[in-house]
Protein backbone atom coordinates (compact mmCIF):
# COMPACT_ATOMS: atom_id res chain seq x y z
CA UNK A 1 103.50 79.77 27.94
CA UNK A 2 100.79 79.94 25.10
CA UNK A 3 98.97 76.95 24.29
CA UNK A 4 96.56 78.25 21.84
CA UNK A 5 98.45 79.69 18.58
CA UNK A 6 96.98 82.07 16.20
CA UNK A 7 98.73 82.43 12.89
CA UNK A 8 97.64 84.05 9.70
CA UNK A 9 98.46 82.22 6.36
CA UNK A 10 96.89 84.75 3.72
CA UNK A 11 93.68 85.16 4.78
CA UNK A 12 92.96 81.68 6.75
CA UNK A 13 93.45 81.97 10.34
CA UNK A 14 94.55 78.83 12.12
CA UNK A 15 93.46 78.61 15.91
CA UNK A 16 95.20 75.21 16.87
CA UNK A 17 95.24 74.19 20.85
CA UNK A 18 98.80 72.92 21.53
CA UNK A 19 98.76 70.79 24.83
CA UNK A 20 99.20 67.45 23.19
CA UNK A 21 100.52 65.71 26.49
CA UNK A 22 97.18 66.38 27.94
CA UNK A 23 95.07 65.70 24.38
CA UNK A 24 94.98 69.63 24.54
CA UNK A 25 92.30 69.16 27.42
CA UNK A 26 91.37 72.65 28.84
CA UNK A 27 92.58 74.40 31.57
CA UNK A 28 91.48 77.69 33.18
CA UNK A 29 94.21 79.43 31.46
CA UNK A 30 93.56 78.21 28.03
CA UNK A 31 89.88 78.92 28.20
CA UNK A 32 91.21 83.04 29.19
CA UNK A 33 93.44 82.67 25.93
CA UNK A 34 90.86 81.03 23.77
CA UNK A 35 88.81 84.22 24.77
CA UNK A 36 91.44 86.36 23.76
CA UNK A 37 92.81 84.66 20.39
CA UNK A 38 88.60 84.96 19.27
CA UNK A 39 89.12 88.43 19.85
CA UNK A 40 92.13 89.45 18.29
CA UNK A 41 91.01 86.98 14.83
CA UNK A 42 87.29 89.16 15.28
CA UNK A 43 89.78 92.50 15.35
CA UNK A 44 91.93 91.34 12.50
CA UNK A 45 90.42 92.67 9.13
CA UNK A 46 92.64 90.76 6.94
CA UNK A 47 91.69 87.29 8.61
CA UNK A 48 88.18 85.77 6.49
CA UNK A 49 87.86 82.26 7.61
CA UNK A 50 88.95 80.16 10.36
CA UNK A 51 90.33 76.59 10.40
CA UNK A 52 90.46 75.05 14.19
CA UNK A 53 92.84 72.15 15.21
CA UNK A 54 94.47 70.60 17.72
CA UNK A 55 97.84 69.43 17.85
CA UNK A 56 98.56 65.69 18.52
CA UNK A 57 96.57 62.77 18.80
CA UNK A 58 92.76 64.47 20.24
CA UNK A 59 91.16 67.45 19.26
CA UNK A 60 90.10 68.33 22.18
CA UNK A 61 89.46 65.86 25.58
CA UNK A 62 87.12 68.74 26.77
CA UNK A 63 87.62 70.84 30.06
CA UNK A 64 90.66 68.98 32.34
CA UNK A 65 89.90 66.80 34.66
CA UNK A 66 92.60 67.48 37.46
CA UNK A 67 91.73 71.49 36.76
CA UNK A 68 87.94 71.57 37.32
CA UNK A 69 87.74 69.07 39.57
CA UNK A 70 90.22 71.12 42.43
CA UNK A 71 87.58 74.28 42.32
CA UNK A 72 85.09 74.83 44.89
CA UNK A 73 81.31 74.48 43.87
CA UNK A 74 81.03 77.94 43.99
CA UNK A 75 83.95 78.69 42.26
CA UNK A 76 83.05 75.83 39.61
CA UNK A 77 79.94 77.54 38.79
CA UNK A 78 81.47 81.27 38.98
CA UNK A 79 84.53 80.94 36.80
CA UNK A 80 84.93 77.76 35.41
CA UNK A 81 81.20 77.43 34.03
CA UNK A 82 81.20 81.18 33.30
CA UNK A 83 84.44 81.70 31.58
CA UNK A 84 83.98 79.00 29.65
CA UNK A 85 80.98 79.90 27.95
CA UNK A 86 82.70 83.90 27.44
CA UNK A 87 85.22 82.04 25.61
CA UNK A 88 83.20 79.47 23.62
CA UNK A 89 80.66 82.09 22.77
CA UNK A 90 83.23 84.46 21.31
CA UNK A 91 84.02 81.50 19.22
CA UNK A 92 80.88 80.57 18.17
CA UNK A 93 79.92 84.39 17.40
CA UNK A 94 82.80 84.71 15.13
CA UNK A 95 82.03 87.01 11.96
CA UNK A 96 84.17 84.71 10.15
CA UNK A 97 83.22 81.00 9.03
CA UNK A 98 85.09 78.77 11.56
CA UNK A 99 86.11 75.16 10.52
CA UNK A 100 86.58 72.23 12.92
CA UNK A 101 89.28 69.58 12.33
CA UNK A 102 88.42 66.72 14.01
CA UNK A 103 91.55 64.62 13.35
CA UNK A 104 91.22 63.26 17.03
CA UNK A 105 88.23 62.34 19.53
CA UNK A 106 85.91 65.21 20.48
CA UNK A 107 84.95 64.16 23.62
CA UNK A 108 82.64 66.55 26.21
CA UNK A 109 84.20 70.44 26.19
CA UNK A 110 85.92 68.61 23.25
CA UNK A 111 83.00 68.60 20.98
CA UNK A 112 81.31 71.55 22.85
CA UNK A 113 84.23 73.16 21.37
CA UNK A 114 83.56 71.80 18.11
CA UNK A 115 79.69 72.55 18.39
CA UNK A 116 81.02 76.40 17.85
CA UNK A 117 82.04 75.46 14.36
CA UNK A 118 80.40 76.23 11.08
CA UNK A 119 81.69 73.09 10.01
CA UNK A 120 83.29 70.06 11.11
CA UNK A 121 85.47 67.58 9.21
CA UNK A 122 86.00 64.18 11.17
CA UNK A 123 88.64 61.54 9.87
CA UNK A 124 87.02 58.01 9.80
CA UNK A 125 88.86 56.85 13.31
CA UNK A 126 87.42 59.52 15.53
CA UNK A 127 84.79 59.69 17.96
CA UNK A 128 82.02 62.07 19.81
CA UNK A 129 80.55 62.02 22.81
CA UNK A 130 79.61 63.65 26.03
CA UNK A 131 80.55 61.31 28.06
CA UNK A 132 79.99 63.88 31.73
CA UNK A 133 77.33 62.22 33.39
CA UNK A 134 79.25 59.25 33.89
CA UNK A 135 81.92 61.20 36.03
CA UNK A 136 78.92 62.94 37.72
CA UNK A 137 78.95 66.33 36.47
CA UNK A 138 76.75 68.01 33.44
CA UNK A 139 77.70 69.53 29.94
CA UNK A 140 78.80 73.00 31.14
CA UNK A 141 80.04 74.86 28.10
CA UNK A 142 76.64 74.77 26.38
CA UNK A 143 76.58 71.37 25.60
CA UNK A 144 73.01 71.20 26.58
CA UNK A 145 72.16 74.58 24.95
CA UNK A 146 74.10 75.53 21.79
CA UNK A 147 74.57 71.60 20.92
CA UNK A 148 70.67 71.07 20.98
CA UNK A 149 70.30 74.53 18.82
CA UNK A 150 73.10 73.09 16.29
CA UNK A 151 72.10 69.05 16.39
CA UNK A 152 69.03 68.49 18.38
CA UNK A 153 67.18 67.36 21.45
CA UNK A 154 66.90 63.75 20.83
CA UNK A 155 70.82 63.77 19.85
CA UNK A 156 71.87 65.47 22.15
CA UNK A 157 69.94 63.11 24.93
CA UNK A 158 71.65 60.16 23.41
CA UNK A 159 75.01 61.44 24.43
CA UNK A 160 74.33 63.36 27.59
CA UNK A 161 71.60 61.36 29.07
CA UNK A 162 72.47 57.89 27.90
CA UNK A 163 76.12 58.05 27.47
CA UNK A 164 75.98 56.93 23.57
CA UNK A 165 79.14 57.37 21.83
CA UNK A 166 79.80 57.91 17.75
CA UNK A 167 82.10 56.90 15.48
CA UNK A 168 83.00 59.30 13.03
CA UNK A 169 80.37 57.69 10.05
CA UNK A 170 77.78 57.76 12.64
CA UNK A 171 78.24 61.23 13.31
CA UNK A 172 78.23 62.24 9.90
CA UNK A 173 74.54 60.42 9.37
CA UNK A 174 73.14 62.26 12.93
CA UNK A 175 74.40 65.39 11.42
CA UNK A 176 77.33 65.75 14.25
CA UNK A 177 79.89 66.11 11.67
CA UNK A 178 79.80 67.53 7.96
CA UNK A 179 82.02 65.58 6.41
CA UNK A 180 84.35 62.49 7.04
CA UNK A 181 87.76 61.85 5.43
CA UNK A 182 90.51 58.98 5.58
CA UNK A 183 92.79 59.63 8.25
CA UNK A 184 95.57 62.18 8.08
CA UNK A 185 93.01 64.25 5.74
CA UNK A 186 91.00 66.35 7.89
CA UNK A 187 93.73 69.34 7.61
CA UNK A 188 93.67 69.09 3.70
CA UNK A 189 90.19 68.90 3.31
CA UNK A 190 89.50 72.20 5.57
CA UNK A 191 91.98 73.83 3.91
CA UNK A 192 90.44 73.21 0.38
CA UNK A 193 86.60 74.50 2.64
CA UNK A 194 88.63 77.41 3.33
CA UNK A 195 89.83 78.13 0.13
CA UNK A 196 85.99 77.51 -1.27
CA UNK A 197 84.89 80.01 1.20
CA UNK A 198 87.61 83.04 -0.29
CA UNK A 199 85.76 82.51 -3.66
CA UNK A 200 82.86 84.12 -2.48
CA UNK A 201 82.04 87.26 -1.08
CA UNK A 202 83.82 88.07 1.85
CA UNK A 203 81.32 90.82 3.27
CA UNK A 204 78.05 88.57 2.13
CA UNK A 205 79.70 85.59 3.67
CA UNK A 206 79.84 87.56 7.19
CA UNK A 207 76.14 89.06 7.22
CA UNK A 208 75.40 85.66 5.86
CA UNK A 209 76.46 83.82 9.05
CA UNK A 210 75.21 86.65 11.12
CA UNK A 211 71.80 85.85 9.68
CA UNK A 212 71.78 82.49 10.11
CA UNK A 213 73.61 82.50 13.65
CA UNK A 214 70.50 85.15 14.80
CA UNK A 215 67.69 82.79 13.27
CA UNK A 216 69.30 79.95 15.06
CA UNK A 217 69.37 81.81 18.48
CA UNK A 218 72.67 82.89 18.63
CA UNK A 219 73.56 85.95 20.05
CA UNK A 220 70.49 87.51 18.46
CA UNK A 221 70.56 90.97 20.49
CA UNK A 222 73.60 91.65 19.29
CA UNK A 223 72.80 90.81 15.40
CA UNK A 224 70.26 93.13 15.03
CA UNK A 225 71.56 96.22 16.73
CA UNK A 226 75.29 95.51 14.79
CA UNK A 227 73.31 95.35 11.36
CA UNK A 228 70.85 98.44 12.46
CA UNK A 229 73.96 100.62 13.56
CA UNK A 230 75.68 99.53 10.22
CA UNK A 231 73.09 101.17 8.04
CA UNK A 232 72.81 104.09 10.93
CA UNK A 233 76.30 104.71 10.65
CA UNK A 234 76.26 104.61 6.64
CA UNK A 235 73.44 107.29 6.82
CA UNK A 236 73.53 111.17 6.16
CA UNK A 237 71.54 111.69 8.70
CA UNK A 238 74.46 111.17 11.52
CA UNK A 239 77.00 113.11 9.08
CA UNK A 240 74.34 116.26 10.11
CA UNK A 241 73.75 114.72 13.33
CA UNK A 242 77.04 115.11 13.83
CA UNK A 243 77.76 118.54 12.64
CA UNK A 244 75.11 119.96 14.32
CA UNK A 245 76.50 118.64 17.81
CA UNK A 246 79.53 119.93 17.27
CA UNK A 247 78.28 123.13 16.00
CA UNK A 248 75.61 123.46 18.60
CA UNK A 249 72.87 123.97 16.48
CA UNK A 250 69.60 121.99 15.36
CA UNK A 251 69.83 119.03 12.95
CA UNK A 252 68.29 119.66 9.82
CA UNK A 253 67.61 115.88 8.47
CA UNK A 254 65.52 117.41 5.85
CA UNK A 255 63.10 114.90 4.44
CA UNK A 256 65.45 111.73 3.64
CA UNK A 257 64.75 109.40 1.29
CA UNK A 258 61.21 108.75 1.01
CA UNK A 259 61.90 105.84 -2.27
């Protein structure tokens, strides 16, 4: 049973997690699809930008309680921690501009999840928080890495450290949140981001985010080599380089341009 839906409408993917009787709270299984649904929107050439939801009343309550809290430590730290951050990375490395709507609390995973956003629009009655220490247990799915990259130290200290929880106009002045609507507007409002973001242009808008992901720290590594093999692959030099493999011979890459 699937409880992470991809659909396409046009060029706007929507990613929505659909386990509302749980306040779409993650289980091992969803994390595994959440993997794969980042990968087939990453595959899909046609998909530009990417609005994520959650169906019901929450976002996202973070990783489930009942789930996590069966494995053993090692396990825990193996697959749960692990697969987690696979997932969440592949989410956060998008090429396409993701959009979080936060039309419920984002809670722990829950705004871990959201911290993989380009943007993130809260409606006025929501809150944030990571809210783990007071069960015992740490920020796992880089809540203490990516979230201090995206919002900062001292912010992040607030929540994780001291257990401080904000409301949704709180979050926008701390820079947790990019915008705040009434509630019940969060879906129109990233929809009208989404539409703002197919003005421009599509291939600038990808190296764009690529850019700015690398200079924040964000899968740098694999930045630089994608853009370097872009303009490798785009070069004469492998059309001969090519050739002359095939034809056993030596490459003649004459002098290039020297401009």
């Amino acid at each position: 049973m699937s409880r992470i839906s991809l659909r396409a409408d046009g060029a706007v993917g929507h990613l929505r997690l659909d386990r509302p009787e749980k306040l779409n709270a993650l289980d091992a299984a969803m994390v595994e699809e959440l993997a794969q649904r980042c990968r087939e929107i990453e595959r899909d050439p046609d998909i530009l930008v990417v609005i994520l939801s959650g169906e019901g009343k929450a976002f996202c309550a973070g990783g489930d309680i009942e789930a996590w809290s069966a494995e053993s430590p090692e396990r825990f730290g193996r697959h749960w921690v692990r697969d987690g951050h696979t997932a969440f990375a592949a989410l956060a490395r998008l090429r396409q501009p993701v959009i979080a709507v936060l039309d419920g609390h984002a809670l722990g995973g829950g705004l871990e999840l959201a911290a993989c956003a380009d943007f993130r629009v809260a409606e006025a009655h929501v809150k944030v928080g990571q809210p783990e220490t007071g069960l015992g247990i740490i920020p796992g799915w880089s809540g203490t890495q990516r979230a201090v990259r995206r919002f900062g130290a001292q912010l992040v200290r607030r929540m994780a450290v001291f257990g401080e929880v904000f409301t949704a106009d709180q979050a926008l002045a701390l820079g947790l949140v990019d915008r705040v609507v009434a509630t019940g507007d969060a879906m129109a409002a990233a929809e009208e981001l989404a539409a703002a973001v197919l003005k421009r242009g599509p291939r600038a808008t990808e190296l764009a985010k690529m850019m700015i992901n690398a200079a924040e720290g964000e899968e740098r590594e694999r930045i630089v080599e994608a853009l370097a093999g872009a303009q490798a692959a785009g070069s004469p030099d492998l059309a001969e380089g090519l050739a002359a493999f095939r034809e056993r011979r030596t490459p003649d890459f004459g002098k290039g341009d020297t401009q």
